[in-house]
Protein backbone atom coordinates (compact mmCIF):
# COMPACT_ATOMS: atom_id res chain seq x y z
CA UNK A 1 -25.65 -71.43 -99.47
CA UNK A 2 -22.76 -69.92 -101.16
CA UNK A 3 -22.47 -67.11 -98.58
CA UNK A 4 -22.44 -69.87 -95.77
CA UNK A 5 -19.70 -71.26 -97.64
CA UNK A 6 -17.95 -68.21 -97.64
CA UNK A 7 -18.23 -68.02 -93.88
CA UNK A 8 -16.91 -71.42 -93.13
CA UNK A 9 -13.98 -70.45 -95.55
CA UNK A 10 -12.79 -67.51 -93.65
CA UNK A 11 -13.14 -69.10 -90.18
CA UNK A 12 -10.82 -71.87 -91.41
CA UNK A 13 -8.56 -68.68 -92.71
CA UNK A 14 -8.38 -66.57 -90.21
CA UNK A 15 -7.84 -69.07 -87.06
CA UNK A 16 -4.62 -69.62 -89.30
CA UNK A 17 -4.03 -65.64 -89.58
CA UNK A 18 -4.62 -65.62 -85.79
CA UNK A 19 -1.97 -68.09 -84.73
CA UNK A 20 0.46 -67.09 -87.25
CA UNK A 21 0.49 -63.87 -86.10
CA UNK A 22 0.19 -65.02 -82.47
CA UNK A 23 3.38 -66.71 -83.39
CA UNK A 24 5.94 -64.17 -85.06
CA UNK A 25 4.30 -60.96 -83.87
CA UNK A 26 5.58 -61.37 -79.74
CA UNK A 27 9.01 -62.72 -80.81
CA UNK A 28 9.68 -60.43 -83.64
CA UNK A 29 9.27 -57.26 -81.01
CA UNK A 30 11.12 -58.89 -78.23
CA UNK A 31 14.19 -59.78 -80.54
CA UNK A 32 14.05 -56.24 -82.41
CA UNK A 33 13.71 -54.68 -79.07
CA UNK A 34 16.96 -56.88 -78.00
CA UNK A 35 18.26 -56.15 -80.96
CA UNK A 36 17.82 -52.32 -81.16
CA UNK A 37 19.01 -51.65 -77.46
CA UNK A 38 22.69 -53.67 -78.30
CA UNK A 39 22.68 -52.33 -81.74
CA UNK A 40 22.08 -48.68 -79.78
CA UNK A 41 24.41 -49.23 -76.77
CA UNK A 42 27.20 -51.46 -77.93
CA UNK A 43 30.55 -50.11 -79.34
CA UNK A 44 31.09 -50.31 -82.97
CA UNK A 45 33.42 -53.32 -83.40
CA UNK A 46 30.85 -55.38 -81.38
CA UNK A 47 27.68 -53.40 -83.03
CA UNK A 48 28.60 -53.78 -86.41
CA UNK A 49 27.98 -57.77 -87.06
CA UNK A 50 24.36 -56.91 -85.64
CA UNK A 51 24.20 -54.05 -88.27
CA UNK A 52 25.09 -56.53 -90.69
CA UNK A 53 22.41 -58.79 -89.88
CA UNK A 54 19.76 -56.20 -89.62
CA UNK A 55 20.81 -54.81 -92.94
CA UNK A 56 20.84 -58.16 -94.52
CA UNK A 57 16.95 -59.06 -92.85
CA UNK A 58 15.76 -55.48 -94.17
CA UNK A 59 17.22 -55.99 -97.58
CA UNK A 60 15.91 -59.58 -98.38
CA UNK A 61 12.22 -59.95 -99.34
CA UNK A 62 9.88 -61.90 -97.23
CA UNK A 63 8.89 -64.04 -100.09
CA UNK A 64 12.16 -64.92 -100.35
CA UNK A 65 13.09 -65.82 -96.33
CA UNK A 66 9.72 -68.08 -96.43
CA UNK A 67 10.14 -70.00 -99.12
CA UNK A 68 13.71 -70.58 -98.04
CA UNK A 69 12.44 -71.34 -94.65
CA UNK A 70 9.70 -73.96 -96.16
CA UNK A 71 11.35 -75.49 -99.15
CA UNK A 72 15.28 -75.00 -98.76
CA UNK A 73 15.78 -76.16 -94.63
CA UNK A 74 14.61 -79.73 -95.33
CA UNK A 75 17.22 -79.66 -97.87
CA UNK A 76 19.30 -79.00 -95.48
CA UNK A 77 18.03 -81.51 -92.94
CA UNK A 78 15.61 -78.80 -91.23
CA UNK A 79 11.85 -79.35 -92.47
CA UNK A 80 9.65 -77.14 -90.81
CA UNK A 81 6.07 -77.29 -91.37
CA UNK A 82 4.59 -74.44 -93.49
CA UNK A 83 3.39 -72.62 -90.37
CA UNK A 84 6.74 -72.80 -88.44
CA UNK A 85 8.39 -71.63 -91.63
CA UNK A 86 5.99 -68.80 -92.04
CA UNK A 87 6.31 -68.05 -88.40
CA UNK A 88 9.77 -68.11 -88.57
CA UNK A 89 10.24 -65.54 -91.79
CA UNK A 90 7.84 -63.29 -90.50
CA UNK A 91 9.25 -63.07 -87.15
CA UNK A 92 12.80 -62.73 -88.38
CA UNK A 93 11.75 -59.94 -91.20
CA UNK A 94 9.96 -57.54 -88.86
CA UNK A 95 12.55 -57.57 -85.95
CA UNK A 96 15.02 -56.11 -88.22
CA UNK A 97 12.41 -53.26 -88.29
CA UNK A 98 11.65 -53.33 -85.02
CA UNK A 99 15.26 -53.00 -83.91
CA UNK A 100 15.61 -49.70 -85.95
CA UNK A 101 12.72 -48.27 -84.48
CA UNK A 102 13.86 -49.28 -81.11
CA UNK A 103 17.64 -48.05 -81.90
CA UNK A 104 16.12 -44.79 -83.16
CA UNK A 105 14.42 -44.31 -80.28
CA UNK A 106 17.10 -44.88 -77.59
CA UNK A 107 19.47 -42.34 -79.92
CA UNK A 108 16.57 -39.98 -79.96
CA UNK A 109 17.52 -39.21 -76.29
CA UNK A 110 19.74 -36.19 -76.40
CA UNK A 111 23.10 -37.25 -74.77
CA UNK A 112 22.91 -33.64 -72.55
CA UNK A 113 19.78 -34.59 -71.38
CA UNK A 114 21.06 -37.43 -70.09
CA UNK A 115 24.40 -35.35 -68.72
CA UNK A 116 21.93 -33.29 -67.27
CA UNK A 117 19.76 -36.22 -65.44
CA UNK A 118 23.13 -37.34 -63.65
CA UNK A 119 24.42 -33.92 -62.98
CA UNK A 120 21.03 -33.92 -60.54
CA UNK A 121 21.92 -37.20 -59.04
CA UNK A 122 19.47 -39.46 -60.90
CA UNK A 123 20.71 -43.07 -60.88
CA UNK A 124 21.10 -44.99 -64.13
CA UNK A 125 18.05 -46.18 -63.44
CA UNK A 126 16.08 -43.49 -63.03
CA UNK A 127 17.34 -41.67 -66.17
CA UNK A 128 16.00 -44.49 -68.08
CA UNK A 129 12.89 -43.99 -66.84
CA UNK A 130 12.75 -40.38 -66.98
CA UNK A 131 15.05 -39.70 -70.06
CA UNK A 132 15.47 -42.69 -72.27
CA UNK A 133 11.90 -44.58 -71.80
CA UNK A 134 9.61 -41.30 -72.26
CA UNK A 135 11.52 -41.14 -75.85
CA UNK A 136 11.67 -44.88 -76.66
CA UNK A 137 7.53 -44.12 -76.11
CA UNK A 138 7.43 -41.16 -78.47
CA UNK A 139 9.52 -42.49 -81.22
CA UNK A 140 9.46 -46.26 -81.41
CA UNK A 141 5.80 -47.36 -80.71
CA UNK A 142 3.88 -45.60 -83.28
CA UNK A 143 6.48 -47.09 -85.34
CA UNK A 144 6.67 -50.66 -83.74
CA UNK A 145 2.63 -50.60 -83.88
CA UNK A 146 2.49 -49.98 -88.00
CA UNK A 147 4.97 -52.83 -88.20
CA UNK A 148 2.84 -55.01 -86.19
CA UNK A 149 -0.09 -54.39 -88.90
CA UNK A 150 2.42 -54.95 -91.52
CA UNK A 151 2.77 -58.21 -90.14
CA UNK A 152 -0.77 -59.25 -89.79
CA UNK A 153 -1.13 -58.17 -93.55
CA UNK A 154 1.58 -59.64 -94.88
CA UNK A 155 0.56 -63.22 -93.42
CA UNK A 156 -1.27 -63.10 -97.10
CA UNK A 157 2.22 -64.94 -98.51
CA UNK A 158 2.15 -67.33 -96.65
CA UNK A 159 -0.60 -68.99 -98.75
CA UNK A 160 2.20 -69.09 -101.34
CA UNK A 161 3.78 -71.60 -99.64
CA UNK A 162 0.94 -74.35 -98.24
CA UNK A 163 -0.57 -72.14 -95.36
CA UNK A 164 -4.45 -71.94 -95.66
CA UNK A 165 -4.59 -68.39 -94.00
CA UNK A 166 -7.28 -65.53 -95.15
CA UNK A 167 -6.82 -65.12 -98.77
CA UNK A 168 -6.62 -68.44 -99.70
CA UNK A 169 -9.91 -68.78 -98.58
CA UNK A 170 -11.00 -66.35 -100.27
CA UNK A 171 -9.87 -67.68 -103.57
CA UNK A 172 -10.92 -70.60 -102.64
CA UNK A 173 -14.77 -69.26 -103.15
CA UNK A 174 -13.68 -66.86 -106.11
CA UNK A 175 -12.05 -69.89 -107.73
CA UNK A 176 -15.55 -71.78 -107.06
CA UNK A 177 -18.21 -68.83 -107.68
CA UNK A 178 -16.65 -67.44 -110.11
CA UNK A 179 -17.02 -64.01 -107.50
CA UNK A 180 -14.67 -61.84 -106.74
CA UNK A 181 -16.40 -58.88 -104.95
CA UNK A 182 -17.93 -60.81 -102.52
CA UNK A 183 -15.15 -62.24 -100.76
CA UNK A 184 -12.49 -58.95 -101.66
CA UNK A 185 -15.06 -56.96 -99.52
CA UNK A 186 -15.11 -59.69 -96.67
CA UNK A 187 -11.36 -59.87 -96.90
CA UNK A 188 -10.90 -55.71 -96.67
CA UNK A 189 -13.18 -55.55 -93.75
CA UNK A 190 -11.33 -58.34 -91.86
CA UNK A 191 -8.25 -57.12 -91.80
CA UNK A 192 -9.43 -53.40 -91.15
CA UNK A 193 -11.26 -55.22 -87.89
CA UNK A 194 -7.62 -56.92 -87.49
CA UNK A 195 -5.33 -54.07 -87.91
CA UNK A 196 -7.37 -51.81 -85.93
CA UNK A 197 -7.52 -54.26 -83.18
CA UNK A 198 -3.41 -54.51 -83.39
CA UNK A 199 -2.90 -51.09 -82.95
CA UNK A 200 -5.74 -50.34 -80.14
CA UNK A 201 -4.16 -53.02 -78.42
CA UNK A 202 -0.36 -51.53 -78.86
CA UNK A 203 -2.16 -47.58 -77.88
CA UNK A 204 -3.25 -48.99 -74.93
CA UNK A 205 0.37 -50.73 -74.06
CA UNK A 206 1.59 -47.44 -74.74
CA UNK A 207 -0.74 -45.42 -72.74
CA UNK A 208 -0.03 -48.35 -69.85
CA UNK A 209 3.96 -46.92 -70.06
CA UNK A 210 3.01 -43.65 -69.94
CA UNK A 211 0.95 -44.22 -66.94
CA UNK A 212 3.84 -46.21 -65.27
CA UNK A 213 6.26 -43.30 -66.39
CA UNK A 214 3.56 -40.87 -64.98
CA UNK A 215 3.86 -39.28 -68.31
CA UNK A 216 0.89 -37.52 -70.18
């Protein structure tokens, strides 16, 4: 039966969506988070080469990073499989915006409440906790959690270049069947499903921090 078909199609898609995002979603928030807190702390001569590189992630396209990932490394003596290279692009594309949001959210901490903090005799760390973290909560998660869906949604192009993800299996049946409502409606509702999941699962990180930070 065709919608059987169309079953077996996106099971084989989205165990692919799952692992790619499995893949570049943890790394792309630990190295914008790294990224963010140098690119926040350090002193310009030393910050600006990681401005650069942010700036030069944010600017190129991600079409662009994974097809030079897939098709220009081996060139180069590199070849990466078309999930590694996917991985790899996506990963690299959404810690640039995850170290702005993080960078953003470390400056968002007024420098006299942080004069004030020490005046009192907090300790460095302790006005992390109570100064820095509370806004790195308030300003960079909402922010780090809409990237995260970004990221599940944009694992679409990556059927561009040889990975058999989602929406290649759902032209797979359209392209068959000669149907194109069928599986556009399975599609939308599977990636609602996914990018609610994403961000319940980032809310309840966050409410986890406030709880640690004994915050509201």
């Amino acid at each position: 039966m065709p919608l059987a078909e169309l079953l077996d199609l996106l099971a084989a898609g989205l165990a692919n969506t799952l692992t790619l995002a499995a893949l570049s979603l943890p790394p792309a928030v630990a190295l914008g988070t790294l990224l963010g807190v140098l690119r926040a702390c350090l002193p310009g001569r030393l910050r600006a080469p990681l401005d650069a590189v942010a700036d030069l992630l944010r600017g190129l396209p991600l079409l662009a990073l994974l097809y030079a990932f897939t098709y220009g490394l081996p060139e180069l003596g590199a070849p990466l499989q078309p999930m590694a290279a996917s991985a790899l692009a996506l990963a690299l594309c959404s810690s640039a915006y995850v170290s702005e949001y993080v960078r953003a959210g470390l400056l968002s901490a007024a420098e006299g409440e942080i004069l004030a903090a020490q005046s009192l005799g907090a300790s460095r760390l302790q006005v992390l906790r109570y100064v820095v973290a509370p806004h790195l909560l308030e300003v960079a998660l909402p922010a780090i959690a809409n990237e995260a869906v970004y990221l599940v949604q944009a694992t679409t192009l990556a059927g561009l270049v040889g990975v058999y993800e989602l929406f290649s299996a759902a032209r797979t049946y359209n392209s068959k069947y000669f149907d194109f409502w069928t599986p556009a409606a399975a599609l939308a509702a599977t990636f609602i499903a996914l990018s609610a999941a994403v961000e319940g699962a980032l809310k309840a990180l966050g409410s986890l921090g406030r709880r640690w930070l004994k915050l509201r």
